[in-house]
N, C-alpha and C. Protein backbone atom coordinates (compact mmCIF):
# COMPACT_ATOMS: atom_id res chain seq x y z
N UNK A 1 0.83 -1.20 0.00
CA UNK A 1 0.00 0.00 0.00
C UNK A 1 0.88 1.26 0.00
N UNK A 2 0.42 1.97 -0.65
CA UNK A 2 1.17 3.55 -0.88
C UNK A 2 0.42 4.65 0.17
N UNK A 3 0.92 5.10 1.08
CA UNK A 3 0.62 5.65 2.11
C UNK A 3 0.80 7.42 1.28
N UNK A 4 -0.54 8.16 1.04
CA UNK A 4 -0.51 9.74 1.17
C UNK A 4 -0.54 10.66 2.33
N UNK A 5 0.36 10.97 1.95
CA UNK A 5 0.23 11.47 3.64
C UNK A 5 -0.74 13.20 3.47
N UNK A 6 -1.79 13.09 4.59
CA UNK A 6 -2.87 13.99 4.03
C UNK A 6 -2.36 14.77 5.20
N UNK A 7 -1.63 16.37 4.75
CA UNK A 7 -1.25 17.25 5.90
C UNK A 7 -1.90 18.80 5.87
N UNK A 8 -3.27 18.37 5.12
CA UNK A 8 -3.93 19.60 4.90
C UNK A 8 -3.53 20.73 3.33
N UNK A 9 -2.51 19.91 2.83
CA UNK A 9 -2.06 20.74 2.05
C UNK A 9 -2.07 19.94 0.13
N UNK A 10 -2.87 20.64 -0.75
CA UNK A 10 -2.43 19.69 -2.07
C UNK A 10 -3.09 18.84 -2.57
N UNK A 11 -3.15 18.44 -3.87
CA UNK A 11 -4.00 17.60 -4.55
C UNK A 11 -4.03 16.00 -4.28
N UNK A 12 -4.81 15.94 -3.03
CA UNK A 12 -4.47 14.36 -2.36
C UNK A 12 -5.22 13.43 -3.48
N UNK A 13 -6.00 14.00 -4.10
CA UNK A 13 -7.05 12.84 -4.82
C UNK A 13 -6.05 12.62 -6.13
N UNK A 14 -5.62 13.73 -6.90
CA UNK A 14 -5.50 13.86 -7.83
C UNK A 14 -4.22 12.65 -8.12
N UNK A 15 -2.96 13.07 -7.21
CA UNK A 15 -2.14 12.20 -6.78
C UNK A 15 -2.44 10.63 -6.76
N UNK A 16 -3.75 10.35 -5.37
CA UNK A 16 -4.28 9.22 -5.67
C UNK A 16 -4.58 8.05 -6.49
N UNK A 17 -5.40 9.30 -7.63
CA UNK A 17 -5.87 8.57 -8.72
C UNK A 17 -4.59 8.26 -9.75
N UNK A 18 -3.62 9.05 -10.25
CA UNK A 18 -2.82 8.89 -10.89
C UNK A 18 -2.20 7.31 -10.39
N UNK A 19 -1.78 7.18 -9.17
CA UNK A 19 -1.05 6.10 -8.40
C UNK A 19 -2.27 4.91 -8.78
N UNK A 20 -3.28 4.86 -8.93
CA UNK A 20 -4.59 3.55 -9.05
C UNK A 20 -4.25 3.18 -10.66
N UNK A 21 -3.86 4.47 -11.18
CA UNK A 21 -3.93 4.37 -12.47
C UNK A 21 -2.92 3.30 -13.38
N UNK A 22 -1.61 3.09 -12.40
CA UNK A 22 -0.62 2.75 -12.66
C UNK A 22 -0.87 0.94 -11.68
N UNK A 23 -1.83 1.01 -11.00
CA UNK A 23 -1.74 -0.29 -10.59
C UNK A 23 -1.73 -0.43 -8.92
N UNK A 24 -1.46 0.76 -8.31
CA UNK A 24 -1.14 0.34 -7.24
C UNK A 24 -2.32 0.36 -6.24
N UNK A 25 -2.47 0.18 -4.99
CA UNK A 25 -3.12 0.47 -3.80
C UNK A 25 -2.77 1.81 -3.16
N UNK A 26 -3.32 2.65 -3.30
CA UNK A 26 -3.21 4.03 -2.64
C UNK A 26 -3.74 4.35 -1.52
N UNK A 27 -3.48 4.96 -0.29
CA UNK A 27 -4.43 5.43 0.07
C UNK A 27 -4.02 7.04 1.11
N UNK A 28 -4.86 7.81 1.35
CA UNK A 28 -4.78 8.65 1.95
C UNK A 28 -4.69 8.71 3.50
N UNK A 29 -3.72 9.07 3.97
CA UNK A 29 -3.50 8.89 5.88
C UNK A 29 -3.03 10.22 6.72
N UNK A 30 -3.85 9.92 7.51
CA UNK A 30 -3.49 11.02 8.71
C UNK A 30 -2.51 10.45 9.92
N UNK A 31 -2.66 9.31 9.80
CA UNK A 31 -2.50 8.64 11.68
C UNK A 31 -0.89 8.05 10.70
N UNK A 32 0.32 8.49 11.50
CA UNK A 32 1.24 7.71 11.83
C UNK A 32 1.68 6.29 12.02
N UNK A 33 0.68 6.34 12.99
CA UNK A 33 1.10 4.42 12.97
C UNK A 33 0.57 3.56 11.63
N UNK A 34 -0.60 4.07 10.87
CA UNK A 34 -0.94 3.36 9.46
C UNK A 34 -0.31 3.85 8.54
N UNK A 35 0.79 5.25 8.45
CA UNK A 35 2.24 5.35 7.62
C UNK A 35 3.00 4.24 7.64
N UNK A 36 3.26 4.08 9.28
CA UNK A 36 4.47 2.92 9.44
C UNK A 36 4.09 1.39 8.94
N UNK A 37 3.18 1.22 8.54
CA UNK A 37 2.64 -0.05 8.13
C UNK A 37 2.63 0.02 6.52
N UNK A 38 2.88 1.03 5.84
CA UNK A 38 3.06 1.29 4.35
C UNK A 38 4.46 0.43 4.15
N UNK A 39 3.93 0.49 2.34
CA UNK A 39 5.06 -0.26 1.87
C UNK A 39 5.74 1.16 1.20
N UNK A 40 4.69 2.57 1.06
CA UNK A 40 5.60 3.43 0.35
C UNK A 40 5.01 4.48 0.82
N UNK A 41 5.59 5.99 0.93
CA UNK A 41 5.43 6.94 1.32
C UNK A 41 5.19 7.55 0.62
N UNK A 42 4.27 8.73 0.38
CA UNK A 42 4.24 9.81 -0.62
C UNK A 42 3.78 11.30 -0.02
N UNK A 43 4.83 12.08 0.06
CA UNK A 43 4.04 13.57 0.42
C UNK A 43 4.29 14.30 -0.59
N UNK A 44 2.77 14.46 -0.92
CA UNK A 44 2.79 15.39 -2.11
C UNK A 44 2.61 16.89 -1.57
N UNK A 45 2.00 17.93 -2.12
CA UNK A 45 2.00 19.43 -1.95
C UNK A 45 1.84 20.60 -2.64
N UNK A 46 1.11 21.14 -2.60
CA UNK A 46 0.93 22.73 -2.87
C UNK A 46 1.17 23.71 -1.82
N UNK A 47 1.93 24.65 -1.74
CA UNK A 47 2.00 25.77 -0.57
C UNK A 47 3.05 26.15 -0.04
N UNK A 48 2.85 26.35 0.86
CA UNK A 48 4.50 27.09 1.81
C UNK A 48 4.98 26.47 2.91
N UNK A 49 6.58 26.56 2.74
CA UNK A 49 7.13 25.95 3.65
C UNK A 49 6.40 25.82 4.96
N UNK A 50 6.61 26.93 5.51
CA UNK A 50 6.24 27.15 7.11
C UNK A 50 4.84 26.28 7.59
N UNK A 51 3.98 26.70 6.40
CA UNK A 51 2.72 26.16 6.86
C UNK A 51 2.89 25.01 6.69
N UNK A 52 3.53 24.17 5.63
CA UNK A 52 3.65 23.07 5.09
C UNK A 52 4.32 21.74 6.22
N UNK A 53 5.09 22.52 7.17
CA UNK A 53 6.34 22.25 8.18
C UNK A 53 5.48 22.21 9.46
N UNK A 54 4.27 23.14 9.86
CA UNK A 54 3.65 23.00 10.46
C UNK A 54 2.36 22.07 10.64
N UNK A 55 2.22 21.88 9.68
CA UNK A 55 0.82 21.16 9.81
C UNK A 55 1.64 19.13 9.53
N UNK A 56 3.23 19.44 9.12
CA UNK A 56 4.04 17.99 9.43
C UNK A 56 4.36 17.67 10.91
N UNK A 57 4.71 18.57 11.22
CA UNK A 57 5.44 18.56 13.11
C UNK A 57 4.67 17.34 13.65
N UNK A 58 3.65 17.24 13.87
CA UNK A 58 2.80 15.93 14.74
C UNK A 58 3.58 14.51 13.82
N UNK A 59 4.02 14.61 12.83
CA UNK A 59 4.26 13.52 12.08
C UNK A 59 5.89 13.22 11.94
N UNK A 60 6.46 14.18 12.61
CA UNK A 60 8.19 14.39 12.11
C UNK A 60 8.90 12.73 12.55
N UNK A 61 8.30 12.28 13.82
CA UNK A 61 9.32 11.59 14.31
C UNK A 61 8.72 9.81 13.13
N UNK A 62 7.29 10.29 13.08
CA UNK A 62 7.12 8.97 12.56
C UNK A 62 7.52 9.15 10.58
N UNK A 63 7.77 10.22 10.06
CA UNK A 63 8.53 10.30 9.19
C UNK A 63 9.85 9.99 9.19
N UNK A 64 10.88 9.83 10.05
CA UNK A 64 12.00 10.23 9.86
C UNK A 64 12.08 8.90 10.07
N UNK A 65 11.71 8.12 11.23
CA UNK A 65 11.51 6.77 11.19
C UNK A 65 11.83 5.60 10.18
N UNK A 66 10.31 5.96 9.50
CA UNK A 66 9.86 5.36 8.46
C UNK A 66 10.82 5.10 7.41
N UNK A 67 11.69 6.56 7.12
CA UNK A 67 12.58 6.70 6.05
C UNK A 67 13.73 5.79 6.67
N UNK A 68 14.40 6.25 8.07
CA UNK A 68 15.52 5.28 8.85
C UNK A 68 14.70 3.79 8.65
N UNK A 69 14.00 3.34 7.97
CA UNK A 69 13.58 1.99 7.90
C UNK A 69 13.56 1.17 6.49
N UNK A 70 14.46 2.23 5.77
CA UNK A 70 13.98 2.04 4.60
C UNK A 70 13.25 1.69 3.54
N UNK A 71 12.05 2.37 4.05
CA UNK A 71 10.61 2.25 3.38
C UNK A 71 10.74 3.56 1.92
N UNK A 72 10.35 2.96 0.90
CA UNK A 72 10.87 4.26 -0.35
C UNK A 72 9.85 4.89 -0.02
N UNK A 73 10.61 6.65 -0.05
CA UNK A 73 9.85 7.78 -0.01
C UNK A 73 9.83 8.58 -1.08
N UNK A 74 8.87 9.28 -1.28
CA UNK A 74 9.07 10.50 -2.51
C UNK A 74 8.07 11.59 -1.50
N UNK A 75 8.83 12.89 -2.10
CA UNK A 75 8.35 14.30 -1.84
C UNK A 75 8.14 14.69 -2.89
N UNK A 76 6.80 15.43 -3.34
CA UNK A 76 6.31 15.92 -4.59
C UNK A 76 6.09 17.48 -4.39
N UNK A 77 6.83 18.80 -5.13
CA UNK A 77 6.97 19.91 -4.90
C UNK A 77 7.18 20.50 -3.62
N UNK A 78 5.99 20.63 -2.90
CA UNK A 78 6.31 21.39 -1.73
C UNK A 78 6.76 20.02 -0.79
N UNK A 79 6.52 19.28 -1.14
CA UNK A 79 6.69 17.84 -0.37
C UNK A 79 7.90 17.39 -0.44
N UNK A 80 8.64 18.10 -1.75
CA UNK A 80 10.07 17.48 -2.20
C UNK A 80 10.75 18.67 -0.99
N UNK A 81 10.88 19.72 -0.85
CA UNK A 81 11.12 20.53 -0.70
C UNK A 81 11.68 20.82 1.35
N UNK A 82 10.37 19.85 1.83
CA UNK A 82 10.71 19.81 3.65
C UNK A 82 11.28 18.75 3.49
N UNK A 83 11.63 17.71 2.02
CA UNK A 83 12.58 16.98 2.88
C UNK A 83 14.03 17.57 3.47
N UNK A 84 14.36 18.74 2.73
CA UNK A 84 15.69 19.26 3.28
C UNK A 84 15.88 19.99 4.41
N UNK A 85 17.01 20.87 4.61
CA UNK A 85 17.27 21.38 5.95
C UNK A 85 16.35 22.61 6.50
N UNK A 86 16.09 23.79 5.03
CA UNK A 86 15.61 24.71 5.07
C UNK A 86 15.46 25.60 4.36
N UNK A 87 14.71 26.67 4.22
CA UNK A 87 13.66 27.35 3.10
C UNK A 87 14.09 28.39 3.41
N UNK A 88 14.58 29.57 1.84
CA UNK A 88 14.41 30.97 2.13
C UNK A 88 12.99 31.59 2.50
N UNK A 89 11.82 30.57 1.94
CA UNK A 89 10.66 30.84 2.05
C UNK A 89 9.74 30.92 3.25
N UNK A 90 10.48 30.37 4.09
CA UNK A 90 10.34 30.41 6.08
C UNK A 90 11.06 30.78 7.06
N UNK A 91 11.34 30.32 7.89
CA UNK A 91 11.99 30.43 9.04
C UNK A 91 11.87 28.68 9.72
N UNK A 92 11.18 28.05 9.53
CA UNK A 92 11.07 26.15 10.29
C UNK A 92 12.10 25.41 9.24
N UNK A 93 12.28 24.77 10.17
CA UNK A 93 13.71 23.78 9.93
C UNK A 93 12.58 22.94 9.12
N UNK A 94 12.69 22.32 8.40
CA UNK A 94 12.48 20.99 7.26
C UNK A 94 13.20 19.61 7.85
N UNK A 95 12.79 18.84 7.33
CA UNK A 95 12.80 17.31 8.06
C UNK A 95 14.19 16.90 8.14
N UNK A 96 15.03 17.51 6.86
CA UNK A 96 16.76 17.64 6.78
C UNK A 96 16.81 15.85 6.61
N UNK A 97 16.08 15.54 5.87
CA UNK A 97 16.53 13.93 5.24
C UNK A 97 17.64 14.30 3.77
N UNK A 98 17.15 14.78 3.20
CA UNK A 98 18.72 15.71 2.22
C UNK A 98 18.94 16.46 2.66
N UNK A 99 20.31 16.42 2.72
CA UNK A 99 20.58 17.96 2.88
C UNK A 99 21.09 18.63 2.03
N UNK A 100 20.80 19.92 2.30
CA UNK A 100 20.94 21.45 1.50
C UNK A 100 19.43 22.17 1.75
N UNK A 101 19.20 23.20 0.89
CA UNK A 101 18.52 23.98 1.35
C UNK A 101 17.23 24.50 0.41
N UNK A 102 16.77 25.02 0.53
CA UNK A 102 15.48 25.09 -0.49
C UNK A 102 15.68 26.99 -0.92
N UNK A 103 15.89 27.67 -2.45
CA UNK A 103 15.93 28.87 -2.18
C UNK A 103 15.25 29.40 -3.22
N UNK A 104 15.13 30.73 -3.42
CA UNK A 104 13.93 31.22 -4.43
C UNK A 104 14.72 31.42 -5.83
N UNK A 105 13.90 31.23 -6.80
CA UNK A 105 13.65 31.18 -8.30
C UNK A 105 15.11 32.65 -8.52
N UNK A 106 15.56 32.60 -9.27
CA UNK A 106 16.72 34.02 -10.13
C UNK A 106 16.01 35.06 -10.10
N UNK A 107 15.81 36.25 -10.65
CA UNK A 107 15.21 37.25 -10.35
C UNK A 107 15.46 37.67 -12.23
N UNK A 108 15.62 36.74 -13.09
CA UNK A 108 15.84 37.48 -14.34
C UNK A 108 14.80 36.32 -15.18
N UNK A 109 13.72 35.72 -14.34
CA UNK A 109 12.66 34.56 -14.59
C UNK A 109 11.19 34.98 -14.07
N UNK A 110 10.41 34.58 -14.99
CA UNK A 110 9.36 34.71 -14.45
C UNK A 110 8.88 33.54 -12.94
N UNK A 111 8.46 34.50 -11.65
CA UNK A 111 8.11 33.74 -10.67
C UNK A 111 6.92 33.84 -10.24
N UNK A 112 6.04 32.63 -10.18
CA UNK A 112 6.60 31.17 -9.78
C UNK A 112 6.60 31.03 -11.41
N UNK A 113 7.50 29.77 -11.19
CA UNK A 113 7.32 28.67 -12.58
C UNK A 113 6.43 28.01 -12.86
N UNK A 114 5.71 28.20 -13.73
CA UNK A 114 4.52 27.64 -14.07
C UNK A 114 4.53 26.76 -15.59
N UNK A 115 3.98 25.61 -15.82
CA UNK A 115 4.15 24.80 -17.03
C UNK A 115 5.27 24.01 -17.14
N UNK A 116 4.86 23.53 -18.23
CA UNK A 116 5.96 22.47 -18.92
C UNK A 116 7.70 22.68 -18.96
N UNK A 117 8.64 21.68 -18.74
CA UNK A 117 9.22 22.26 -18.63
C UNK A 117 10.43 20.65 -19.20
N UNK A 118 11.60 20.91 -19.71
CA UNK A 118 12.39 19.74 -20.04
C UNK A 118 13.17 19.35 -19.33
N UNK A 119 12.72 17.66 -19.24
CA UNK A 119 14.26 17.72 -18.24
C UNK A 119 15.66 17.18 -18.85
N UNK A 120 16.45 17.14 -18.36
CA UNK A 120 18.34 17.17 -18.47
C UNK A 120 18.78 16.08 -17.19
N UNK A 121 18.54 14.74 -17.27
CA UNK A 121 19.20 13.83 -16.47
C UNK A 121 20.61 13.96 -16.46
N UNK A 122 21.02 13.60 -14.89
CA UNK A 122 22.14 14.33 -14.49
C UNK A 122 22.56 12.95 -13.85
N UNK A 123 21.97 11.58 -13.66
CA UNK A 123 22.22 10.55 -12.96
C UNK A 123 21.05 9.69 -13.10
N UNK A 124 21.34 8.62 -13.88
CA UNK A 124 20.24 7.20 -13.80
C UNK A 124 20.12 6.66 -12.36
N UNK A 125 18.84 6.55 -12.31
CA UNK A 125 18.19 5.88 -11.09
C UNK A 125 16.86 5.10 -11.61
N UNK A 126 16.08 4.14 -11.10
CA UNK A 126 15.44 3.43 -11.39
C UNK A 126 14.36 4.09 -11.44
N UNK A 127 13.89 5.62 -11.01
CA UNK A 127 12.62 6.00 -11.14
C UNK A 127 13.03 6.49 -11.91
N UNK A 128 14.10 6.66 -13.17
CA UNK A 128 14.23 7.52 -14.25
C UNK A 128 14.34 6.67 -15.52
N UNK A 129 13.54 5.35 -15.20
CA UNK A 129 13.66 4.52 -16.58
C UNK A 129 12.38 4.59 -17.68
N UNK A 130 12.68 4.57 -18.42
CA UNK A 130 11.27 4.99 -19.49
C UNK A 130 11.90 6.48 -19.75
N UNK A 131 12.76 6.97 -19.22
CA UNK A 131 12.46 8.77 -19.06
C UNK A 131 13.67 9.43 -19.83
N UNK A 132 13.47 10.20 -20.97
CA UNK A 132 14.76 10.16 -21.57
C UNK A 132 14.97 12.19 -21.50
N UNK A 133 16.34 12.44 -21.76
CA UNK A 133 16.41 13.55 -21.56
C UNK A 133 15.77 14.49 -23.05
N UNK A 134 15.27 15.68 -22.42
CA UNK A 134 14.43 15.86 -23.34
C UNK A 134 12.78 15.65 -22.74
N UNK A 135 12.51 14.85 -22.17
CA UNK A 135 11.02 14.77 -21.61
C UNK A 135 10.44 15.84 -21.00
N UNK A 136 9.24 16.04 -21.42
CA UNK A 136 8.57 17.35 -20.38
C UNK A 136 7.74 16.90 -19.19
N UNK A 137 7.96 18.07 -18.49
CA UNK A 137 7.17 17.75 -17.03
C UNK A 137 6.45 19.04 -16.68
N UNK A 138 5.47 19.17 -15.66
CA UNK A 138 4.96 20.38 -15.40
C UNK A 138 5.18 20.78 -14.16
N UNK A 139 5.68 22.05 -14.14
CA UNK A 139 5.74 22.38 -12.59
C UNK A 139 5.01 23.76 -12.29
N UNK A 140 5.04 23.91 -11.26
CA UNK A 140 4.71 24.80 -10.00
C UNK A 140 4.85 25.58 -9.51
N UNK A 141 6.02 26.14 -9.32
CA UNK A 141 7.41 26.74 -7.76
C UNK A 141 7.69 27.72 -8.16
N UNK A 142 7.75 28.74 -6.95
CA UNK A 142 8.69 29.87 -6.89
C UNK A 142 9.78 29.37 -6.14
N UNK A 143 10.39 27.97 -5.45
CA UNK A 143 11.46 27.79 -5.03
C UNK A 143 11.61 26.68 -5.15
N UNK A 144 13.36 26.47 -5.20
CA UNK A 144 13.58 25.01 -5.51
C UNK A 144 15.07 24.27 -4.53
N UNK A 145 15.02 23.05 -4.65
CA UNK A 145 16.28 22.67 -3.76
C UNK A 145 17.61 22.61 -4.53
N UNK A 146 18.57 22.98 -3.12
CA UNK A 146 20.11 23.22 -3.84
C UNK A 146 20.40 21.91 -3.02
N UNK A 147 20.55 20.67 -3.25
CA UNK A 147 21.28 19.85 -2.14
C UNK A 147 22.81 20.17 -2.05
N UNK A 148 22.93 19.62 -0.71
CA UNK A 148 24.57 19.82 -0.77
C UNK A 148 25.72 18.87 -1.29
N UNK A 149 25.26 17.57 -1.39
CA UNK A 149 25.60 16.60 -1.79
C UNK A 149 25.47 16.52 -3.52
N UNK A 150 26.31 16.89 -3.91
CA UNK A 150 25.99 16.74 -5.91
C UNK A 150 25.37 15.75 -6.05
N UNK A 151 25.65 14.45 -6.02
CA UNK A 151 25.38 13.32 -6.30
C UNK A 151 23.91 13.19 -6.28
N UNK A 152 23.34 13.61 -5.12
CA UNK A 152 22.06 13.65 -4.91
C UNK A 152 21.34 14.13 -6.29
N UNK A 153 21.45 14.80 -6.90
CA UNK A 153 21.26 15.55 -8.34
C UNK A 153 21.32 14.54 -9.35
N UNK A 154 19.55 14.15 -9.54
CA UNK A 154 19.46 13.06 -10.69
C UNK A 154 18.89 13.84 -11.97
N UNK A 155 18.10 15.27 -12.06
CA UNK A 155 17.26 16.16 -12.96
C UNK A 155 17.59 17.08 -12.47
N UNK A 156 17.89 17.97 -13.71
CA UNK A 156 17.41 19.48 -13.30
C UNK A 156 16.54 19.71 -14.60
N UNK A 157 16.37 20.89 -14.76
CA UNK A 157 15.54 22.18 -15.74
C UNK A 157 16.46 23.53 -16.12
N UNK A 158 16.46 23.75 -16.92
CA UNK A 158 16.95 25.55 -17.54
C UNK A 158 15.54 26.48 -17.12
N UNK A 159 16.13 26.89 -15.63
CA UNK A 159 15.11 27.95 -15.92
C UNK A 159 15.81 29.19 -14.87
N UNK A 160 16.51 29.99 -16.20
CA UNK A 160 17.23 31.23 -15.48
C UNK A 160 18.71 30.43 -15.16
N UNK A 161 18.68 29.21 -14.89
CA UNK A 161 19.84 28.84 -14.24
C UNK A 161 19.39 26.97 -13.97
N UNK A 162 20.63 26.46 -14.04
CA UNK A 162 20.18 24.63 -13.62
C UNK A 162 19.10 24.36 -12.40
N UNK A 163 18.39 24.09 -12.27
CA UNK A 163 17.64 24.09 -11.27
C UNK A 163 17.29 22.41 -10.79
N UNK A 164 16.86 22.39 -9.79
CA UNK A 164 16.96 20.76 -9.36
C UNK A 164 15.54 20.44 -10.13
N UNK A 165 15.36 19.10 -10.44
CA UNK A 165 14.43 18.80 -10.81
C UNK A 165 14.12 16.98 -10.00
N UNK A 166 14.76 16.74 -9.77
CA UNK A 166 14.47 15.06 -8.76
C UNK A 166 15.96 15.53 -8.12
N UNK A 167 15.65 15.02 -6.72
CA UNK A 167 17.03 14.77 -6.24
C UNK A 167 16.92 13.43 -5.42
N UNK A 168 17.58 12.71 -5.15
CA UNK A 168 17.20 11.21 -4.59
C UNK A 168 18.68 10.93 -3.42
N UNK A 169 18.21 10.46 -2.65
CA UNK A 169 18.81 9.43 -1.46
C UNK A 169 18.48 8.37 -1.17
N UNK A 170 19.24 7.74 -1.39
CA UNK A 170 19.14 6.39 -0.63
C UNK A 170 17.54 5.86 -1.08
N UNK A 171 16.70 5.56 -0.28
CA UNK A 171 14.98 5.07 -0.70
C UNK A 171 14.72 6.66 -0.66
N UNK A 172 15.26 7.51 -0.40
CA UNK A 172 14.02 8.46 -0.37
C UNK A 172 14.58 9.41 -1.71
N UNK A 173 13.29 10.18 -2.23
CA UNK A 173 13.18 11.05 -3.71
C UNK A 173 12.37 11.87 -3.62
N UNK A 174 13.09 13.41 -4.18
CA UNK A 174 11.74 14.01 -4.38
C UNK A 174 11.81 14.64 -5.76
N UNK A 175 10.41 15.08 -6.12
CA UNK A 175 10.14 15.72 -7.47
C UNK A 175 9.93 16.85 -7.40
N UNK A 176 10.85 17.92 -7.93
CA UNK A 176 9.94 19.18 -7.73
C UNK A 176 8.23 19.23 -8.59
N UNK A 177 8.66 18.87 -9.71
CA UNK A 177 7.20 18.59 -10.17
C UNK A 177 6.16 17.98 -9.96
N UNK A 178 4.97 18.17 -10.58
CA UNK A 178 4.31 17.45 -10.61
C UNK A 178 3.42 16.29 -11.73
N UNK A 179 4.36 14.92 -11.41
CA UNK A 179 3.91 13.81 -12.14
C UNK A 179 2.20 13.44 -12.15
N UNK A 180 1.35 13.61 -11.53
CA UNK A 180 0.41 13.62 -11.78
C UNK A 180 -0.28 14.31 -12.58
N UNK A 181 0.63 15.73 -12.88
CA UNK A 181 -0.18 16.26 -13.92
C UNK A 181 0.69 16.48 -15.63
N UNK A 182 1.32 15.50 -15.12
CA UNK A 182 2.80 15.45 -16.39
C UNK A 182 2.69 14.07 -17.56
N UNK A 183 1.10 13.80 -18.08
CA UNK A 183 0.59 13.20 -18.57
C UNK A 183 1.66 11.71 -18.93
N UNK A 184 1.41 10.65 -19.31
CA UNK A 184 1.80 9.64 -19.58
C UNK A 184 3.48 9.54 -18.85
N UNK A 185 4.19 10.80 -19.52
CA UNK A 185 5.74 10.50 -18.42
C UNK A 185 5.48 10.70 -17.04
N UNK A 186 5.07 11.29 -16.95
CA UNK A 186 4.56 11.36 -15.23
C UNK A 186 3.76 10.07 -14.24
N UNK A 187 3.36 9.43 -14.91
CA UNK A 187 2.52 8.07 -14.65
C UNK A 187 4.19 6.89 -14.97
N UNK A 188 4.80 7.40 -15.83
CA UNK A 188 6.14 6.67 -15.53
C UNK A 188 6.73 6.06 -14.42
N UNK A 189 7.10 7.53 -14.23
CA UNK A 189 7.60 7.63 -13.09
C UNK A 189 7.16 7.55 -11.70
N UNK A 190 5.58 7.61 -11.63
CA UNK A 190 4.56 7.08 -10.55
C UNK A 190 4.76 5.40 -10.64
N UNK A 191 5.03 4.79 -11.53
CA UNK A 191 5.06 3.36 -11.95
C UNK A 191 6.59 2.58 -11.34
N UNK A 192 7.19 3.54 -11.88
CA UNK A 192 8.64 3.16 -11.56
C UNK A 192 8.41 3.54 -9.72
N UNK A 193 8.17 4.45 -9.19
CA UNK A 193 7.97 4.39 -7.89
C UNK A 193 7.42 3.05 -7.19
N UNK A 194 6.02 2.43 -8.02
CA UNK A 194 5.23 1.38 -7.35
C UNK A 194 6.57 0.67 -7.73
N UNK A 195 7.45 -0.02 -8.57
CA UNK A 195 8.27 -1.13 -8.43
C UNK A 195 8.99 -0.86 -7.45
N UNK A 196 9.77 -0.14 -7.05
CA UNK A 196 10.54 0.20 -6.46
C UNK A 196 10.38 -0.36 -4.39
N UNK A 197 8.94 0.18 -4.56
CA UNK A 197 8.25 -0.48 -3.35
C UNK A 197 7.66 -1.97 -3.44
N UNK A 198 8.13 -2.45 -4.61
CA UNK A 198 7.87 -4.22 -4.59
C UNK A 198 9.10 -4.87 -4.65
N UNK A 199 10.28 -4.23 -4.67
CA UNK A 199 11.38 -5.08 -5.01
C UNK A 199 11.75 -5.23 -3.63
């Protein structure tokens, strides 16, 4: 089962359905202890750090857990975004499962980023199969993550400047975009996620 984690914030259904679409068992959760019983994690998101960080706090320890258990995680935009240390866009520390930092869009770009956008693989990983460089995706954001770790850096985007576009650790990944609304490649990579939690 693919555990959503419902924190008040973001297209929980939309997400949902995409994940049914591809085969899997989805479902939407509030309570912690039925996270820890998932075979996969997903925090998706629309919104702002702070609020985003706040309405996680009741959930931090059974997140961080979960991930120390190596259960595969993905963070989807604002979701990709608290996995790191911290946001020009707040003042609350982020869950700091990657580290580096989350900071705002160039100032010679239109902000937020909105639409389609190409990506530039920077490192094969198994949620990047089917996915060739050159593919479009749609995003969201007026901010994005700098990890500190290069390696971590599997996608970016040209926008104003390289920008992260997936960065991955260990089981855990996040997207700045959003694959649910990133038609057929986006269900890819929702797909490649469900294997990932069967192997």
């Amino acid at each position: 089962m693919i555990a959503i984690l419902d924190y008040g914030m973001g297209n929980l259904y939309s997400i949902k359905n995409a994940f049914e679409k591809v085969g899997a068992e989805a479902r939407i959760v509030t309570d912690g202890k039925v996270m820890r019983e998932a075979d996969g994690i997903v925090i998706p998101g629309v919104g702002a750090f702070d609020s985003a960080m706040k309405k996680i706090a009741p959930l931090r320890d059974d997140i961080i857990d979960t991930v120390r258990s190596g259960t595969p995680f993905m963070g989807i935009c604002i979701g990709m975004q608290v996995l790191f240390e911290k946001s020009e866009e707040g003042n609350s520390e982020g869950l700091g499962i990657i580290r580096g930092n989350v900071v705002e869009l160039p100032e010679n770009v239109l902000v937020p980023q909105i639409g389609w956008n190409e990506l530039e693989i920077k490192k094969h990983i198994s949620l990047l199969n089917g996915i060739n460089d050159g593919d479009f995706f749609y995003f969201v954001h007026s901010y994005y993550c700098v990890p500190k770790d290069e390696p971590a850096v599997c996608a970016t985007v040209e926008y104003g400047k390289q920008v992260t576009a997936i960065a991955a650790s260990d089981n855990v990944c996040g997207l700045q975009f959003h694959p649910e609304k990133s038609g057929p490649k986006g269900l890819t990579i929702l797909e490649n996620f469900v294997g990932s939690v069967k192997c």
